[in-house]
C-alpha atoms as a PDB file:
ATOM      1  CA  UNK A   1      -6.497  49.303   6.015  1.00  0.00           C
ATOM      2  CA  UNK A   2      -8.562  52.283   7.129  1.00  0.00           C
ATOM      3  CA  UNK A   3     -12.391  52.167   6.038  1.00  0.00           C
ATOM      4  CA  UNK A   4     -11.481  54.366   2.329  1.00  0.00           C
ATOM      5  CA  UNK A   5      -9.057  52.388   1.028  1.00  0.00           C
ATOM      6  CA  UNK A   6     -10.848  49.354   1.845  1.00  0.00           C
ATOM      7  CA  UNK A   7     -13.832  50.871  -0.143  1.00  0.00           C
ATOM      8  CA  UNK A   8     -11.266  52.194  -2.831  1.00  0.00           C
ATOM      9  CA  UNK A   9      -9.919  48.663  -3.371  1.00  0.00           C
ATOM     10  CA  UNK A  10     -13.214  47.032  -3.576  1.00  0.00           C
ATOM     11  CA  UNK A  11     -14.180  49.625  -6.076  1.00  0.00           C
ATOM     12  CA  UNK A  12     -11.583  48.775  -8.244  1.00  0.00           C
ATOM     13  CA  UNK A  13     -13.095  45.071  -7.607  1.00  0.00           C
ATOM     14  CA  UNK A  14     -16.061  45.714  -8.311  1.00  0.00           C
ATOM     15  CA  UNK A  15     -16.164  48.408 -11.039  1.00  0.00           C
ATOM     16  CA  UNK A  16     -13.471  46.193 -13.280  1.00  0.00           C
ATOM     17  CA  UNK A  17     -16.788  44.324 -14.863  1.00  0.00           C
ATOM     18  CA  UNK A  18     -18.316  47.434 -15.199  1.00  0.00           C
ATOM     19  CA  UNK A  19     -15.202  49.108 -16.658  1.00  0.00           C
ATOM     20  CA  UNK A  20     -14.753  46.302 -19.345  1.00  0.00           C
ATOM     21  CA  UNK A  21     -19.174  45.854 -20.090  1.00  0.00           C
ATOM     22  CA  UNK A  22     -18.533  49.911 -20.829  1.00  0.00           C
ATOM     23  CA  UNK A  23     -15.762  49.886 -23.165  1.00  0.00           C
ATOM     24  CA  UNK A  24     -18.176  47.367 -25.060  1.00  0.00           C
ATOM     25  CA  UNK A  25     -20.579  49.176 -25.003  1.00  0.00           C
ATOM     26  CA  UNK A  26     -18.967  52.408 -26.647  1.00  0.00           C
ATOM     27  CA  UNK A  27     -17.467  50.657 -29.634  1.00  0.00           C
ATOM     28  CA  UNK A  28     -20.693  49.080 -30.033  1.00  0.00           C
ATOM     29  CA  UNK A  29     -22.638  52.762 -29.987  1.00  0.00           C
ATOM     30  CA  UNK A  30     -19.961  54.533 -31.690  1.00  0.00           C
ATOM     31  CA  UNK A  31     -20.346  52.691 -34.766  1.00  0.00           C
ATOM     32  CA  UNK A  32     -24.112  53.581 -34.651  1.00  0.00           C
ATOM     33  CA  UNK A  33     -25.934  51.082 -32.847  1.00  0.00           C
ATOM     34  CA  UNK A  34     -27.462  50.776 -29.766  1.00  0.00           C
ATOM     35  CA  UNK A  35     -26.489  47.893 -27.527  1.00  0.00           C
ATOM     36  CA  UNK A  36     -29.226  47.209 -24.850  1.00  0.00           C
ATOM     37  CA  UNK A  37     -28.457  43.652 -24.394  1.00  0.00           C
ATOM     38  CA  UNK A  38     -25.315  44.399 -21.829  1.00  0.00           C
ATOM     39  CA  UNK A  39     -27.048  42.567 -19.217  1.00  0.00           C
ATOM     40  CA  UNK A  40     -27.730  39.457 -21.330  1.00  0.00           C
ATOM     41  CA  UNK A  41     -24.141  38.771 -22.220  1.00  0.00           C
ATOM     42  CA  UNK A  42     -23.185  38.997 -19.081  1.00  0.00           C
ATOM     43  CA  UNK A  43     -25.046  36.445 -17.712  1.00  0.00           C
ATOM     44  CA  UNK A  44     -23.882  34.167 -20.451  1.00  0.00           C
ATOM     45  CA  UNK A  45     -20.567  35.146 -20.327  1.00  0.00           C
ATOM     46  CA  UNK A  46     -20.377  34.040 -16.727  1.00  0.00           C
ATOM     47  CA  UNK A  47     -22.500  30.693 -17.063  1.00  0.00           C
ATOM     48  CA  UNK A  48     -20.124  29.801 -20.004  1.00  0.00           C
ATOM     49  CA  UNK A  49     -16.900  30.680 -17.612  1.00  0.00           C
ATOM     50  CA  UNK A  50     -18.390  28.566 -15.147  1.00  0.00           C
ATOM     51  CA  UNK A  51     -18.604  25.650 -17.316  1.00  0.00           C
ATOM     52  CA  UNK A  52     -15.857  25.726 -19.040  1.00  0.00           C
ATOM     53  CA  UNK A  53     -13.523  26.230 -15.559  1.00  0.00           C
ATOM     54  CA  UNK A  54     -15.249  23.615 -14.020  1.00  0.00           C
ATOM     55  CA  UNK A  55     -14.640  21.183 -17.065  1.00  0.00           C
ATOM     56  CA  UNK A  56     -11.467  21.827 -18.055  1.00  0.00           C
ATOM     57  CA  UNK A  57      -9.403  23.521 -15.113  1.00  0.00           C
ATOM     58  CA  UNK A  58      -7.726  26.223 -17.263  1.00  0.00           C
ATOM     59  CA  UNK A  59      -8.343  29.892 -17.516  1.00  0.00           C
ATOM     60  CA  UNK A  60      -7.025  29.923 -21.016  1.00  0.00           C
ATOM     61  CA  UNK A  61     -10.100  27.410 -22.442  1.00  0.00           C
ATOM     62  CA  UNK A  62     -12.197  29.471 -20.400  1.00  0.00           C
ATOM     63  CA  UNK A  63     -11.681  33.424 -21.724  1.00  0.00           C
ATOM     64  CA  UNK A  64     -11.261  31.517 -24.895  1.00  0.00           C
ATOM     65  CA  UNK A  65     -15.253  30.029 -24.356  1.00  0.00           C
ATOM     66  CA  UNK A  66     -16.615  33.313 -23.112  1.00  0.00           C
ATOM     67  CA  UNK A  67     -14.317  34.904 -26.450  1.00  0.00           C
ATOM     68  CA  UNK A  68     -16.467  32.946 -28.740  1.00  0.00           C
ATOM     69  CA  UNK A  69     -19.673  32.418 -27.072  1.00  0.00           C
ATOM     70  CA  UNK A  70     -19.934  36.301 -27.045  1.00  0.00           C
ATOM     71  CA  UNK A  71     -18.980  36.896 -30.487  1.00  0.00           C
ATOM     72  CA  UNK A  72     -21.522  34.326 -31.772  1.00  0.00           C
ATOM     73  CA  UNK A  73     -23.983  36.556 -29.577  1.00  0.00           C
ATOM     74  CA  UNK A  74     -22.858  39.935 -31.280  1.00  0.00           C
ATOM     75  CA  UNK A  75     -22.986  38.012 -34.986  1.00  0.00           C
ATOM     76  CA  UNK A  76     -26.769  37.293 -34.285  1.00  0.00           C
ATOM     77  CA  UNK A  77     -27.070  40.890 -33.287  1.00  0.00           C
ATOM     78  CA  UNK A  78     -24.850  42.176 -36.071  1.00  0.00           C
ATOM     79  CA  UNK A  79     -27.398  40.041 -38.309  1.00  0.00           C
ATOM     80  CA  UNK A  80     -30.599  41.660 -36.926  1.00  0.00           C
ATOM     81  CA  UNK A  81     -29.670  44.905 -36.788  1.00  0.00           C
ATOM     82  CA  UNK A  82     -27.223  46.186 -40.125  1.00  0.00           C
ATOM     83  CA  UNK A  83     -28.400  43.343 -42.238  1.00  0.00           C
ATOM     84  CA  UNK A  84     -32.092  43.030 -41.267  1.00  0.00           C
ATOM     85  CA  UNK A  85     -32.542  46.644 -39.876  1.00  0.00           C
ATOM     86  CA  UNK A  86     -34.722  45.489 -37.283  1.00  0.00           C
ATOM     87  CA  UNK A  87     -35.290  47.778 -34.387  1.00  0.00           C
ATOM     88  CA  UNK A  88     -32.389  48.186 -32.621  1.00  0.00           C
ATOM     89  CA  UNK A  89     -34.324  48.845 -29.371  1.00  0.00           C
ATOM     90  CA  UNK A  90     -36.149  45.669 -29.849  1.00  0.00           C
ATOM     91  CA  UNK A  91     -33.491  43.193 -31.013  1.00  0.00           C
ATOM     92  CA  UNK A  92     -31.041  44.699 -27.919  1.00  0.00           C
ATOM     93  CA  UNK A  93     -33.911  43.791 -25.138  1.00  0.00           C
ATOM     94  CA  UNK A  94     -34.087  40.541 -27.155  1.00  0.00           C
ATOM     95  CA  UNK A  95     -30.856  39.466 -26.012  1.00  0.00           C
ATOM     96  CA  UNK A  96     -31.447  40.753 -22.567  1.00  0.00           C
ATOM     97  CA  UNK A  97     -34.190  37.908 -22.193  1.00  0.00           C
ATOM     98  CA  UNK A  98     -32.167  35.018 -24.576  1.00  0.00           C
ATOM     99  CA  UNK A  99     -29.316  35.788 -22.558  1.00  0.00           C
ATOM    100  CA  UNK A 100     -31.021  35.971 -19.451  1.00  0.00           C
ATOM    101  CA  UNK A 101     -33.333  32.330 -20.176  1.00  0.00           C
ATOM    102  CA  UNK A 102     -30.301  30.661 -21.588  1.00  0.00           C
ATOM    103  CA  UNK A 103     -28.072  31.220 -18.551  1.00  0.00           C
ATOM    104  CA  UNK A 104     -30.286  30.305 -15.860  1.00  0.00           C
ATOM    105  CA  UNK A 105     -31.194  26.932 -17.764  1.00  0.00           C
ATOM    106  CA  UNK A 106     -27.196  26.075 -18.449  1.00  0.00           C
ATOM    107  CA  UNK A 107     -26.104  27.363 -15.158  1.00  0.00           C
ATOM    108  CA  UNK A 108     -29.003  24.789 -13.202  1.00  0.00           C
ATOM    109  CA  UNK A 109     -26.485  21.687 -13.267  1.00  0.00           C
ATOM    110  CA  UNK A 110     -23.448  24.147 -11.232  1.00  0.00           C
ATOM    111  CA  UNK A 111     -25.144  26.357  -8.986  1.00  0.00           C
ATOM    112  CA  UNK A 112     -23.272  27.216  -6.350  1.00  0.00           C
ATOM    113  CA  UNK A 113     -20.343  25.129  -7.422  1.00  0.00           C
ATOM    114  CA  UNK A 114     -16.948  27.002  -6.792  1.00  0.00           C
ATOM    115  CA  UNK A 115     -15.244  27.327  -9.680  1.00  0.00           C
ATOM    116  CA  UNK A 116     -11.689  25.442  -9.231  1.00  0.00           C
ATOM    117  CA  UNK A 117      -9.044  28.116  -9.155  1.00  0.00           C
ATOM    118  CA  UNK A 118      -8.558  31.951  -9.480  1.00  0.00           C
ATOM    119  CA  UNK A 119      -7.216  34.464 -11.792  1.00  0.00           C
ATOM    120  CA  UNK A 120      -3.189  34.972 -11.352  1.00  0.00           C
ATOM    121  CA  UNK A 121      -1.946  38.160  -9.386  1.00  0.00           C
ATOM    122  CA  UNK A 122       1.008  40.434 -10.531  1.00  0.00           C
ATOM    123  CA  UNK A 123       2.364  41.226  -7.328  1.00  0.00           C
ATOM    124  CA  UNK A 124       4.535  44.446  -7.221  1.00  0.00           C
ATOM    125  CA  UNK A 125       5.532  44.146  -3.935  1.00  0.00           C
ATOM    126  CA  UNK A 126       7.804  47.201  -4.158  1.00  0.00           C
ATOM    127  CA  UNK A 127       4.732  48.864  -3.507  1.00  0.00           C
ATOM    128  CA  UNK A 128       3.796  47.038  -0.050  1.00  0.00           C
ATOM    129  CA  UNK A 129       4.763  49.849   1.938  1.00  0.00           C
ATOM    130  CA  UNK A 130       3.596  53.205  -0.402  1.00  0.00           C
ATOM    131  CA  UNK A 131       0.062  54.132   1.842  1.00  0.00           C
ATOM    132  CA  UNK A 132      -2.931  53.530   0.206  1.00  0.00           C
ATOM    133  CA  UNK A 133      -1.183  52.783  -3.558  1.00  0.00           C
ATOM    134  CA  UNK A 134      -0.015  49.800  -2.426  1.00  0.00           C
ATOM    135  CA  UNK A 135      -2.999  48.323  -0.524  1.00  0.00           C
ATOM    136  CA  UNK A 136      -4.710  49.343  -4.669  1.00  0.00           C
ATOM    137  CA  UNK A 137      -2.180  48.297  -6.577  1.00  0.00           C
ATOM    138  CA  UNK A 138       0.193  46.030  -5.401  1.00  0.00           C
ATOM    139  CA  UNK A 139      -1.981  42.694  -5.701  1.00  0.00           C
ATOM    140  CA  UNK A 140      -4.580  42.870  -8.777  1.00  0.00           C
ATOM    141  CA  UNK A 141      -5.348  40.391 -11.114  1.00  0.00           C
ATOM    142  CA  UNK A 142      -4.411  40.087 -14.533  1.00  0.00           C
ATOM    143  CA  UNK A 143      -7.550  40.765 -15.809  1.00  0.00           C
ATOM    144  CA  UNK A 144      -7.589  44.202 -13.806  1.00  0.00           C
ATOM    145  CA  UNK A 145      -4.372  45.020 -15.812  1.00  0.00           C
ATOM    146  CA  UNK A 146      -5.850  44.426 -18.717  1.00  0.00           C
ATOM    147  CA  UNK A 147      -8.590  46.421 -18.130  1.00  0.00           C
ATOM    148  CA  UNK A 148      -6.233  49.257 -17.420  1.00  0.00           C
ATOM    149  CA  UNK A 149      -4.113  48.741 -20.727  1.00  0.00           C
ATOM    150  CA  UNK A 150      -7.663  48.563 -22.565  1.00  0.00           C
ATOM    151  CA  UNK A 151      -8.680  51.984 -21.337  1.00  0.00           C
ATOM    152  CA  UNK A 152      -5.473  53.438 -22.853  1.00  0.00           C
ATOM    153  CA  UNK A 153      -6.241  51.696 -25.640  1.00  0.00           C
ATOM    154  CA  UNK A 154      -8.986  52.381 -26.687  1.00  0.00           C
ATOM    155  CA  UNK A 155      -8.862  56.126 -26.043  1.00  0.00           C
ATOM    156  CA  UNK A 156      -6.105  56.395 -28.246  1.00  0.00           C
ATOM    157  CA  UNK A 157      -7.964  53.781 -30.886  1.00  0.00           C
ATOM    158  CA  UNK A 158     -10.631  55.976 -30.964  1.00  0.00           C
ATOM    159  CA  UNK A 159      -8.634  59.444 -30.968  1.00  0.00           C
ATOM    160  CA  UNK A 160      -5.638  59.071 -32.597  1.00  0.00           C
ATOM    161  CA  UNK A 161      -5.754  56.473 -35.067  1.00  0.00           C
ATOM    162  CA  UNK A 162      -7.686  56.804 -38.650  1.00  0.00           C
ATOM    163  CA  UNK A 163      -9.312  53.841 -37.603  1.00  0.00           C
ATOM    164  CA  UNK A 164     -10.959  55.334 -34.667  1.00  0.00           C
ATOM    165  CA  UNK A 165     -11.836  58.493 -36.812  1.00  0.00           C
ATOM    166  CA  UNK A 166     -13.602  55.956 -39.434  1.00  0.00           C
ATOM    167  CA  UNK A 167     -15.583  54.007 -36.567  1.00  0.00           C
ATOM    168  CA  UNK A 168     -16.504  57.973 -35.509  1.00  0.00           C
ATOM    169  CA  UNK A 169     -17.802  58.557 -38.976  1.00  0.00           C
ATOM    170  CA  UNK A 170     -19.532  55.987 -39.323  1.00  0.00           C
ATOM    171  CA  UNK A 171     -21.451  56.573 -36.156  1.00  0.00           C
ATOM    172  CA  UNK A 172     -21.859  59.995 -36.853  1.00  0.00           C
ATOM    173  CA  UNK A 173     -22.607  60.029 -40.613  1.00  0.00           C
ATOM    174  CA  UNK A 174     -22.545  56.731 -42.430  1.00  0.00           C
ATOM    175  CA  UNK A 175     -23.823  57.897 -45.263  1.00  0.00           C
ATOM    176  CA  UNK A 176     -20.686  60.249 -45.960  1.00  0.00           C
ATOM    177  CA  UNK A 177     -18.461  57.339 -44.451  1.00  0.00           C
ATOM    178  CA  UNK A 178     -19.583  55.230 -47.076  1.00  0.00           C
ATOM    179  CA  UNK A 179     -19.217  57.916 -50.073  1.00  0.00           C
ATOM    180  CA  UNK A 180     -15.436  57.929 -48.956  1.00  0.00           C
ATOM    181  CA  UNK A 181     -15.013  54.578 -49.005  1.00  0.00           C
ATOM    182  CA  UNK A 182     -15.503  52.900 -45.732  1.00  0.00           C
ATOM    183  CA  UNK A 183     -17.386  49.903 -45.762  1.00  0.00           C
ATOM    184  CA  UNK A 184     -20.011  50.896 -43.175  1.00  0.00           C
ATOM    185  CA  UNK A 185     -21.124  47.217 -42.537  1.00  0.00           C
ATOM    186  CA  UNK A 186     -18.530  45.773 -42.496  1.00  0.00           C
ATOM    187  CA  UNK A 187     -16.860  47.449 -40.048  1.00  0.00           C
ATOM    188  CA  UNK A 188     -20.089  47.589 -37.826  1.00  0.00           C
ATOM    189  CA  UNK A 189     -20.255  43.748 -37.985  1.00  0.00           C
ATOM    190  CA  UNK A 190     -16.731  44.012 -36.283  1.00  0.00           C
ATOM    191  CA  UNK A 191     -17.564  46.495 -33.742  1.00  0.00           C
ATOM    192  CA  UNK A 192     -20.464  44.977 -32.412  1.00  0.00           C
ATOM    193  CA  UNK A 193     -18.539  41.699 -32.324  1.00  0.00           C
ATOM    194  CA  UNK A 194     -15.410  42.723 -30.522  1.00  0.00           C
ATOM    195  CA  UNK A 195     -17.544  44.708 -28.388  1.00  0.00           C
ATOM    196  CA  UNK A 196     -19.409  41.550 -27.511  1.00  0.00           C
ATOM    197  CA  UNK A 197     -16.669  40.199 -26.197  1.00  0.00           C
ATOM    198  CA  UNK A 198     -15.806  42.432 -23.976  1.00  0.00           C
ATOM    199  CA  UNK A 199     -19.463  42.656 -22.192  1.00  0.00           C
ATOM    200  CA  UNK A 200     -18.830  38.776 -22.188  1.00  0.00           C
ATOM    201  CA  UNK A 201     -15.645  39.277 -20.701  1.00  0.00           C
ATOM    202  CA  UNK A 202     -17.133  41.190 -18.002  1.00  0.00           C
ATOM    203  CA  UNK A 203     -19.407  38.364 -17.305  1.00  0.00           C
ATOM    204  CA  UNK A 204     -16.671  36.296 -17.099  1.00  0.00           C
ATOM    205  CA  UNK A 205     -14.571  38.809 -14.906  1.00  0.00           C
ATOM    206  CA  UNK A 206     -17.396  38.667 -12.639  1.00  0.00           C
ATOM    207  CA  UNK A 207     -17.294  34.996 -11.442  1.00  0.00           C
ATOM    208  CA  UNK A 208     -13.966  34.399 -12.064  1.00  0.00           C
ATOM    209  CA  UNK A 209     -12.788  38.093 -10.034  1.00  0.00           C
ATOM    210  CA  UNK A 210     -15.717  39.176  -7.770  1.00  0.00           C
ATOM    211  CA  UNK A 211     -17.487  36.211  -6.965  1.00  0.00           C
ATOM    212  CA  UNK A 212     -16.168  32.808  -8.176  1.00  0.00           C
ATOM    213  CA  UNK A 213     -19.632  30.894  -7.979  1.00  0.00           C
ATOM    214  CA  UNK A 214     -22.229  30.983 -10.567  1.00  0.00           C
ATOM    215  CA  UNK A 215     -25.519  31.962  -9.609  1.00  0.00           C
ATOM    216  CA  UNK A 216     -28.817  32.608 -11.440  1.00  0.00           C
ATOM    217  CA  UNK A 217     -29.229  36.205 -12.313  1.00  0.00           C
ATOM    218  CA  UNK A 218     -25.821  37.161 -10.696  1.00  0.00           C
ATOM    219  CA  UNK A 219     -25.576  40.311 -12.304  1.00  0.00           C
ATOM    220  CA  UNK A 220     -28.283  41.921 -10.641  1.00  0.00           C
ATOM    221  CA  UNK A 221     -28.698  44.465 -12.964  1.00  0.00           C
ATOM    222  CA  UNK A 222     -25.158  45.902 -13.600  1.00  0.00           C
ATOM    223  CA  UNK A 223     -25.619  45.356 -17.655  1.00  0.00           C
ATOM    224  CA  UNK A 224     -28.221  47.701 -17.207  1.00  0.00           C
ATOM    225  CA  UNK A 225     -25.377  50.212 -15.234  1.00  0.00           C
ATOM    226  CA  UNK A 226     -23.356  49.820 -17.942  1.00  0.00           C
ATOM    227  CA  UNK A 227     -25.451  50.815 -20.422  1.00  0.00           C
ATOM    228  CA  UNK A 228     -26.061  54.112 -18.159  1.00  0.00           C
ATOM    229  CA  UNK A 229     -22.295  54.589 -17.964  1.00  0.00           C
ATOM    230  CA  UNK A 230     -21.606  55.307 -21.429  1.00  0.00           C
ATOM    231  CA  UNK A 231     -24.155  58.260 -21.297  1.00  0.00           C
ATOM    232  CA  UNK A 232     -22.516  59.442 -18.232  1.00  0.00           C
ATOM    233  CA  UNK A 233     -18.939  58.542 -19.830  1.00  0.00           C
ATOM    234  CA  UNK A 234     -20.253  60.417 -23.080  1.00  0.00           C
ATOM    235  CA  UNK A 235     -18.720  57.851 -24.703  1.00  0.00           C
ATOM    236  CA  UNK A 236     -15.414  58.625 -23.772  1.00  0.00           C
ATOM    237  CA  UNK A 237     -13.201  55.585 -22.566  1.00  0.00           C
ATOM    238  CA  UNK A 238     -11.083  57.517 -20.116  1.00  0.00           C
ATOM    239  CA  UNK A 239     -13.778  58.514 -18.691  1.00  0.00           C
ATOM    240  CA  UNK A 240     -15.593  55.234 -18.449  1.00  0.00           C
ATOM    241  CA  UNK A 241     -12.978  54.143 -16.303  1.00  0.00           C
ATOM    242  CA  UNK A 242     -13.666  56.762 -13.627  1.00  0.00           C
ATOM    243  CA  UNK A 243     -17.272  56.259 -13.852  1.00  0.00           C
ATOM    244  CA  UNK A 244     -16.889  52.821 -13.267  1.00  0.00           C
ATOM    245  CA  UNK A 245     -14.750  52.929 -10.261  1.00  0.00           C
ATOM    246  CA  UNK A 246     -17.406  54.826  -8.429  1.00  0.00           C
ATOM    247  CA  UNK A 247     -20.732  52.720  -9.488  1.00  0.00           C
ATOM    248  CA  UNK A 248     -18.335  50.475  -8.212  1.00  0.00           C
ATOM    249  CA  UNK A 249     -18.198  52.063  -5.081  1.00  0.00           C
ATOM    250  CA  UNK A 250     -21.653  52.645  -4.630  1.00  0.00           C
ATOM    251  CA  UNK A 251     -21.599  49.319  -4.960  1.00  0.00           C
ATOM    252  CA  UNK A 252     -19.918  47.926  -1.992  1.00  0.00           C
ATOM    253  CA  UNK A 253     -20.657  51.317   0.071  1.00  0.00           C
ATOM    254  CA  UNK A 254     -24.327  49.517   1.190  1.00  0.00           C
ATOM    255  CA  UNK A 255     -21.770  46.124   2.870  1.00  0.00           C
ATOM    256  CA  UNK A 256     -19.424  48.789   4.326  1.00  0.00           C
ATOM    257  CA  UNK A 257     -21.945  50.633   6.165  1.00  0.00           C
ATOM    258  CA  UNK A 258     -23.199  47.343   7.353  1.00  0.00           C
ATOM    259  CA  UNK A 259     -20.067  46.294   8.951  1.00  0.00           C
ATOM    260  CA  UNK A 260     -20.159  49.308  11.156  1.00  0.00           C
ATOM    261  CA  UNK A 261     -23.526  47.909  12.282  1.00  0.00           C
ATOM    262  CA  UNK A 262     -25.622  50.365  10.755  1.00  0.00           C
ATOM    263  CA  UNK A 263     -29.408  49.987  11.851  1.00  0.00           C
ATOM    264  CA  UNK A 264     -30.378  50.967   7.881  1.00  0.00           C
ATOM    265  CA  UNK A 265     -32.018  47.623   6.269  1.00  0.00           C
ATOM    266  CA  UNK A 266     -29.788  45.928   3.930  1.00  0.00           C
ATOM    267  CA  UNK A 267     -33.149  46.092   1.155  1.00  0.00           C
ATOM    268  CA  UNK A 268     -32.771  49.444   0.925  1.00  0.00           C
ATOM    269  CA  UNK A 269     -28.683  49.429   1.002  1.00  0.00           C
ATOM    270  CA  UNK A 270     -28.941  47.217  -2.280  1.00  0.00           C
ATOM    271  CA  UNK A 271     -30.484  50.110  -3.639  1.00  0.00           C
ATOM    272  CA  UNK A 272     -27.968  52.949  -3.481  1.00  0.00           C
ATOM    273  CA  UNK A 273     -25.950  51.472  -6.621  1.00  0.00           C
ATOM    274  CA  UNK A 274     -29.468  52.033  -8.725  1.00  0.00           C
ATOM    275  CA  UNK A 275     -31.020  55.048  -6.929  1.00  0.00           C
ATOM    276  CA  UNK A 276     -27.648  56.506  -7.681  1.00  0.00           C
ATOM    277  CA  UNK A 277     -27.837  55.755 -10.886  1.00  0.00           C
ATOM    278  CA  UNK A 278     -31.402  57.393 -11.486  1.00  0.00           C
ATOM    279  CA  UNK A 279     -30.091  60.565  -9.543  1.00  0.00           C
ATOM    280  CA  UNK A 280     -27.276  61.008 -11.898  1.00  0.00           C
ATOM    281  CA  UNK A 281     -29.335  60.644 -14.790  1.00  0.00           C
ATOM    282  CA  UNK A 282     -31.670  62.948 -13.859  1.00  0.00           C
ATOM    283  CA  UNK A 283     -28.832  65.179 -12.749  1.00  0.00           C
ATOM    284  CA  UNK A 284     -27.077  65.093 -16.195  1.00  0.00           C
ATOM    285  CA  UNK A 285     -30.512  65.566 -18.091  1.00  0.00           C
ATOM    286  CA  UNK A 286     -30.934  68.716 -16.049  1.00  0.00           C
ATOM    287  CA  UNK A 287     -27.318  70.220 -16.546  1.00  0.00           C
ATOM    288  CA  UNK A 288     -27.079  69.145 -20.310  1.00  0.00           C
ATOM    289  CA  UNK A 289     -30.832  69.574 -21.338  1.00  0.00           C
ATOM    290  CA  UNK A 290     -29.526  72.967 -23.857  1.00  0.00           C
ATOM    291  CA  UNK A 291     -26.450  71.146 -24.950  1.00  0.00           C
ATOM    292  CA  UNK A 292     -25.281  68.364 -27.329  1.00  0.00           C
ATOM    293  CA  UNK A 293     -25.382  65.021 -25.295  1.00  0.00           C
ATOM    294  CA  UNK A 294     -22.351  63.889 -27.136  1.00  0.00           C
ATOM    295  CA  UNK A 295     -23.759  60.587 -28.259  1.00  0.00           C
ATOM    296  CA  UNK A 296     -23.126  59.601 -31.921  1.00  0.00           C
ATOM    297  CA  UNK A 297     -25.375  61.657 -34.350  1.00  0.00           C
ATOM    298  CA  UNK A 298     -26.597  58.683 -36.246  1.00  0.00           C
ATOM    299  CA  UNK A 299     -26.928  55.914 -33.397  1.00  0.00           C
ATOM    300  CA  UNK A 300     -29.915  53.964 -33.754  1.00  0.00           C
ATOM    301  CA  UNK A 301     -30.768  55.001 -37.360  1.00  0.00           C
ATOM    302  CA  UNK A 302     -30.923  51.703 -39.435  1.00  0.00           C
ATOM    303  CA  UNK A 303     -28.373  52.788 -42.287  1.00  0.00           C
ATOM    304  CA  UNK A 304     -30.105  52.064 -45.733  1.00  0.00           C
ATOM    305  CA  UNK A 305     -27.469  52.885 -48.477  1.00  0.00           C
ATOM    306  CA  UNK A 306     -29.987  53.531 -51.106  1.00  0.00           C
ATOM    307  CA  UNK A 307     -31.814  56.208 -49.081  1.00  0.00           C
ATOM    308  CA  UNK A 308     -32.442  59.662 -50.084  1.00  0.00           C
ATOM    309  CA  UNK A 309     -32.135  62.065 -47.443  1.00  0.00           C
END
């Protein structure tokens, strides 16, 4: 393989956890409230992967783990934030720092233990010998796949089903939601849940996919990218899915340019996945500073049912 598709196919690699930590992320925020603790689940969705692979051998008891761990997560944040009302700000940064404490002191006993197996392939090897399609597309994991058939999905979820149009009004206006009938909590309990388990399964994607051995802190920050890609995906899931791919790519550009022995210092080739990200947020603010930013009109307003407006 020539030196793009060798970057496209680790993009796809390495964008996949971003891609599924994304999608979270969006049902999360499109039922109103924030979700700044991407980078916490992660880490415990991965520690919990690890444990439960190394324990029991099977993938199955594994995603089934990171399922529940991650759900239990998004009930405690379900709790604080529509029950309680705490600050949504403050209680998603608070499970940034459990998440991130909790890991590293379960994940001390296996660090650096392989995990015993790998996620199955579909191989489609009628596409072996289509140029650059085939080198992409021909070998990818099951949880790739998946991540695919989410995207579709959930765009069409979100878009064409009067379930999607409720979890839009009720990140929009839950106030009116809830005059017609929709029970706003309820259905925010479930959102932030099942979108827990996706940013847990993109832990879990992580060591299982992109690098099979637990280590502390292992996602070096990408929770924090994926809360950056659903601005830049305006929380759009067909869009995520591009956006993804090339955070992805900026990802694994810095080890590329290594391998052609580039003199640049591989401290500041670490970097371009963040710097990147700063650039484009700056970019966007610039561009879009006259025009709606597209995020859901009520997201991060506490919902209080007995409030006059």
């Amino acid at each position: 393989m020539d030196l793009l598709t060798q970057l496209l196919v680790a993009a796809i690699s390495s964008g996949t956890p971003l891609l599924f930590a994304t999608l979270g992320g969006i049902l999360i925020e499109r039922s109103g409230i924030m979700q700044l603790g991407a980078e916490g689940l992660m880490l415990m969705g991965a520690v919990t992967a690890c444990l439960t692979y190394i324990h029991t051998g099977s993938l199955g008891w594994t995603l089934a783990a990171v399922f529940v761990v991650s759900a239990a997560l998004g009930l405690l944040h379900s709790f604080l934030t529509v029950t309680l009302r705490t600050n949504q700000v403050v209680s998603g940064l608070a499970m940034t720092l459990f998440g991130s404490g909790l890991s590293a002191y379960l994940g001390k006993s296996i660090t650096g233990t392989p995990i015993p197996g790998s996620v199955p392939k579909i191989d489609l090897n009628f596409l072996n010998d289509v140029p650059v399609i085939g080198d992409m597309f021909a070998h990818l994991d099951i949880l790739t796949w998946f991540s695919f058939a989410l995207v579709i999905a959930a765009h069409l979820f979100i878009h064409r089903t009067s379930f999607g149009l409720h979890l839009r009004a009720i990140g929009d206006n839950p106030a009116t939601a809830d005059v017609m009938g929709i029970p706003v909590q309820i259905f925010r309990y479930g959102y932030i849940i099942v979108g827990s388990m996706l940013i847990g399964l993109a832990g879990a994607d992580l060591l299982l996919v992109y690098s099979p051995t637990w280590i502390e802190g292992m996602t070096a920050g990408r929770g924090w990218i994926a809360v950056a890609l659903i601005i830049f995906a305006r929380w759009n899931p067909l869009r995520a899915l591009f956006c993804a791919y090339f955070f992805g790519a900026m990802d694994t550009i810095g080890f590329k340019i290594q391998l052609i022995g580039s003199a640049i210092p591989s401290y500041f080739l670490k970097m371009i996945p963040y710097v990147v990200t700063i650039l484009v947020l700056m970019y966007l603010g610039w561009r879009n500073r006259n025009k709606p930013s597209g995020s859901p009109e009520a997201l991060g307003v506490p919902y209080i049912r007995e409030q006059r407006f």
